[in-house]
Every structure is written in C-alpha cells, then in structure tokens.
Protein backbone atom coordinates (compact mmCIF):
# COMPACT_ATOMS: atom_id res chain seq x y z
CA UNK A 1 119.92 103.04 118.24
CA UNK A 2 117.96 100.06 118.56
CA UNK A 3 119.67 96.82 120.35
CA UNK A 4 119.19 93.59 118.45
CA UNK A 5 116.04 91.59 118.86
CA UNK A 6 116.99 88.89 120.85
CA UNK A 7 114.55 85.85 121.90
CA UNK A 8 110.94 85.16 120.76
CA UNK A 9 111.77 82.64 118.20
CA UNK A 10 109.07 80.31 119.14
CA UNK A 11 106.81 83.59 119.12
CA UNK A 12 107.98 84.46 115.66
CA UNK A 13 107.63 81.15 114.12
CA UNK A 14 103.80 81.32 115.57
CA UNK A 15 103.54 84.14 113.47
CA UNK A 16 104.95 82.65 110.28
CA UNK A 17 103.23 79.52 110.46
CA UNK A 18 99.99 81.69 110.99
CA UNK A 19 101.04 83.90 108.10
CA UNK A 20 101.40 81.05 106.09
CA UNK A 21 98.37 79.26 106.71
CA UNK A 22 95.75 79.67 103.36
CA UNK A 23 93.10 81.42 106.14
CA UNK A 24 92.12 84.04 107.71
CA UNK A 25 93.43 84.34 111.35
CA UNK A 26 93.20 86.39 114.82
CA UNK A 27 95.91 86.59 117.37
CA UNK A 28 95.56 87.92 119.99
CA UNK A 29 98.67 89.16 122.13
CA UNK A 30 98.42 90.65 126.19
CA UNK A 31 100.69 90.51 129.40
CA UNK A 32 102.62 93.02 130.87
CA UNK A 33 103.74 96.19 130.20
CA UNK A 34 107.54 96.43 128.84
CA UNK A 35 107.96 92.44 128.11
CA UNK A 36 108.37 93.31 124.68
CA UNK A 37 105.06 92.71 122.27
CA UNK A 38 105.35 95.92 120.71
CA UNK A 39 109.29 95.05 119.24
CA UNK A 40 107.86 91.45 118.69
CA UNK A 41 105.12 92.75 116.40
CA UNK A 42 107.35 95.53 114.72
CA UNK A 43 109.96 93.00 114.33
CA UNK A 44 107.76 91.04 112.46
CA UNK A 45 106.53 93.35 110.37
CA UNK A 46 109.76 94.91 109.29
CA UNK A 47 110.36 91.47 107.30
CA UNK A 48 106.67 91.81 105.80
CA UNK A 49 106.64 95.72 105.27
CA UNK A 50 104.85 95.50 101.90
CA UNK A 51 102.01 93.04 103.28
CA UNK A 52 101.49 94.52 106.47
CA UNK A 53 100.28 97.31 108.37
CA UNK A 54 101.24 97.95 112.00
CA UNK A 55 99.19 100.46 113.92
CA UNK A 56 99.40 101.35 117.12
CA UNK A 57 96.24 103.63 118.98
CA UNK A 58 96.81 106.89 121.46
CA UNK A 59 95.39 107.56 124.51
CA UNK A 60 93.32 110.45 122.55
CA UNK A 61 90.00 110.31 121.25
CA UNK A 62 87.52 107.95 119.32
CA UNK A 63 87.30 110.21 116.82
CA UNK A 64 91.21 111.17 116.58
CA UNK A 65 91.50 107.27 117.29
CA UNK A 66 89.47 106.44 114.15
CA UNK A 67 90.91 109.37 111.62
CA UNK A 68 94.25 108.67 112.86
CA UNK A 69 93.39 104.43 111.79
CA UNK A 70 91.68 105.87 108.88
CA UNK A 71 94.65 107.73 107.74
CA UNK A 72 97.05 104.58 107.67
CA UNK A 73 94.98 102.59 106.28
CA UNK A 74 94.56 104.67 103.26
CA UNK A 75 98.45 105.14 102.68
CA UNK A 76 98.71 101.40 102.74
CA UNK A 77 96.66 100.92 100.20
CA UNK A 78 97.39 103.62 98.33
CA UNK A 79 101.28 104.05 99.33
CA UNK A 80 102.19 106.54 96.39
CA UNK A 81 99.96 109.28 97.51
CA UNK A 82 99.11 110.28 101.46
CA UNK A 83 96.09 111.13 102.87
CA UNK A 84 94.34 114.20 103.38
CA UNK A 85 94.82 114.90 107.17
CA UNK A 86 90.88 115.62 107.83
CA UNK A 87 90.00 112.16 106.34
CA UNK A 88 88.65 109.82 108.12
CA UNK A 89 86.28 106.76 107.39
CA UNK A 90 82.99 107.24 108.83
CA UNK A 91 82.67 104.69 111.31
CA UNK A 92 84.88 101.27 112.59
CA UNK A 93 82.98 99.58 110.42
CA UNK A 94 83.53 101.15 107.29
CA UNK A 95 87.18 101.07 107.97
CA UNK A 96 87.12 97.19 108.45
CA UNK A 97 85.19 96.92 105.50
CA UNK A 98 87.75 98.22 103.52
CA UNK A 99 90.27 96.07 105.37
CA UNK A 100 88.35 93.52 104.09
CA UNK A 101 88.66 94.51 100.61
CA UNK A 102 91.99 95.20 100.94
CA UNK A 103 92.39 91.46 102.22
CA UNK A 104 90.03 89.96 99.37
CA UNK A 105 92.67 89.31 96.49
CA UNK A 106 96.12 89.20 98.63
CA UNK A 107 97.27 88.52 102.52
CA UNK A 108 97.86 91.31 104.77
CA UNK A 109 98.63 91.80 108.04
CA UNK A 110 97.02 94.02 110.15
CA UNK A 111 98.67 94.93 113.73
CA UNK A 112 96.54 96.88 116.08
CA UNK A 113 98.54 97.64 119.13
CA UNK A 114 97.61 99.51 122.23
CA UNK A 115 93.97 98.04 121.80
CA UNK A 116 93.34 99.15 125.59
CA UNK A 117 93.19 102.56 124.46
CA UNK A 118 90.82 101.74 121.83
CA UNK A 119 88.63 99.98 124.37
CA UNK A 120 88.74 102.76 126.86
CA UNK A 121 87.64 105.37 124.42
CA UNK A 122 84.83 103.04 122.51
CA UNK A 123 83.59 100.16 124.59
CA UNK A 124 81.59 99.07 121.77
CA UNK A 125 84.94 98.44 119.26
CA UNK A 126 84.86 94.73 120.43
CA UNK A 127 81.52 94.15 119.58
CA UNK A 128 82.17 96.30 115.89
CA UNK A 129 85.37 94.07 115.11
CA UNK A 130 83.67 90.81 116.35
CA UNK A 131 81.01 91.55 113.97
CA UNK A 132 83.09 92.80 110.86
CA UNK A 133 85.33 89.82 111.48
CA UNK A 134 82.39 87.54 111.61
CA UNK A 135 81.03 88.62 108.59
CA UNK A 136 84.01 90.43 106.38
CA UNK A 137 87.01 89.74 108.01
CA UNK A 138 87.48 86.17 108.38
CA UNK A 139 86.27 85.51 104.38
CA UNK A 140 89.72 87.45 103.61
CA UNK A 141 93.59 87.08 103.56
CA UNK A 142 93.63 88.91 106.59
CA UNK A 143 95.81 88.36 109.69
CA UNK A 144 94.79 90.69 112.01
CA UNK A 145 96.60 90.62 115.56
CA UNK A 146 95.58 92.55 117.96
CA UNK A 147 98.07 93.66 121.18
CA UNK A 148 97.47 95.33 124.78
CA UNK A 149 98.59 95.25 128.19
CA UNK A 150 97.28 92.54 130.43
CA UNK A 151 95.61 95.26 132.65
CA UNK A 152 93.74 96.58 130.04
CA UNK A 153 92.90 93.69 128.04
CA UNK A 154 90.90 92.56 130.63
C-alpha cells in the first residue's frame, strides 16, 4: 500500500504553472537517490493520466531501451489497442518525431525517468533530444521532463 504523498507542494505547483503555460517546456529534475522524484512525477501524473505519459528507462539495452519507449508511446496514442511486442520505432528520433505529432494539436506530458540509464547505454541521446527538441519538440504542446539521479545526471 502506498503512504500518502506528503510535501512537494511548491514542486507541484511548478509543475502546474508549467503545465499551464500556452508553451512548450523542459524540466529537468536530478539529486539524490530515494528523495522522492519518481513519486513526485507519478503523483503528478496520476491527476493528468489522459494527457500524460510517464516512462521510466531500465538498466538494459539501447535497443530494449528504445522498443520498450517505442511500445508506450504507441499505447498512448492509441490507448484502445496495444502494441505488437517486436515494435519498435526505428531510431530516437523517429520516436520524438511522433511525440511531436502527438503534441501538435493538444498538451501532453511526457516523463522520462531514469534518464541515467538512457545516457549510459546511448551517449549520443542528449545530443538526439537536444536536436528533436530544437527543431520538433519545442513548436508543440509538449512538456517533457526529464528525471535522474544526481550521480548520473552529471
């Protein structure tokens, strides 16, 4: 049984007033192991299930990584059917295209937690998402947050 989320109001509002805000936006959340991003994110999202996806990566990977982003991606768009379990999109960048698309007409959130593992599998991810948000991304309803230990964001 879950306890009750207690605390991080000033961390929630953040989120709502970003949420709320006409633009596209990019938080970025680190620190610690165990403080507690992971329940503030989920938290979060569990008011917003219909506008959000959360995702959080494996230590497995880039290809499992990618299929297994691929995968959730699809069933949020499409959340009356489920995906085939050997699809995947291509590449990162195909997959933030369509999170673009998905963003074009409506706001979404996107949570992407455990990006460390991401990182540690595909060095170049930054560099894919800093380009997809520079030229997709940020044109869209998106909020896209992105969450990590402090060790590994680093």
């Amino acid at each position: 049984m879950k306890s009750a989320f207690i605390g991080r109001h000033k961390e929630l509002a953040l989120i709502d007033r970003t949420w709320e805000s006409p633009q596209a936006a990019l938080m970025v959340l680190y620190g610690r192991r165990r403080v507690g991003k992971t329940r503030l994110l989920t938290h979060w999202m569990k008011r917003h299930a219909d506008h959000g996806l959360y995702w959080m990566a494996e230590a497995t990977s880039a290809y499992d990584q990618l299929r297994s982003f691929s995968q959730a991606l699809a069933n949020f768009a499409d959340p009356e059917s489920i995906a085939p379990l050997d699809f995947t999109y291509a590449n990162w960048d195909q997959a933030f295209r369509q999170v673009s698309l998905l963003a074009r007409n409506r706001r979404i959130a996107l949570f992407i937690d455990e990006v460390n593992y991401l990182m540690a599998v595909n060095p170049s991810l930054i560099g894919t998402l800093q380009k997809a948000w520079d030229h997709w991304l940020s044109d869209s309803n998106l909020l896209l947050a992105l969450s990590g230990s402090q060790m590994g964001m680093m």
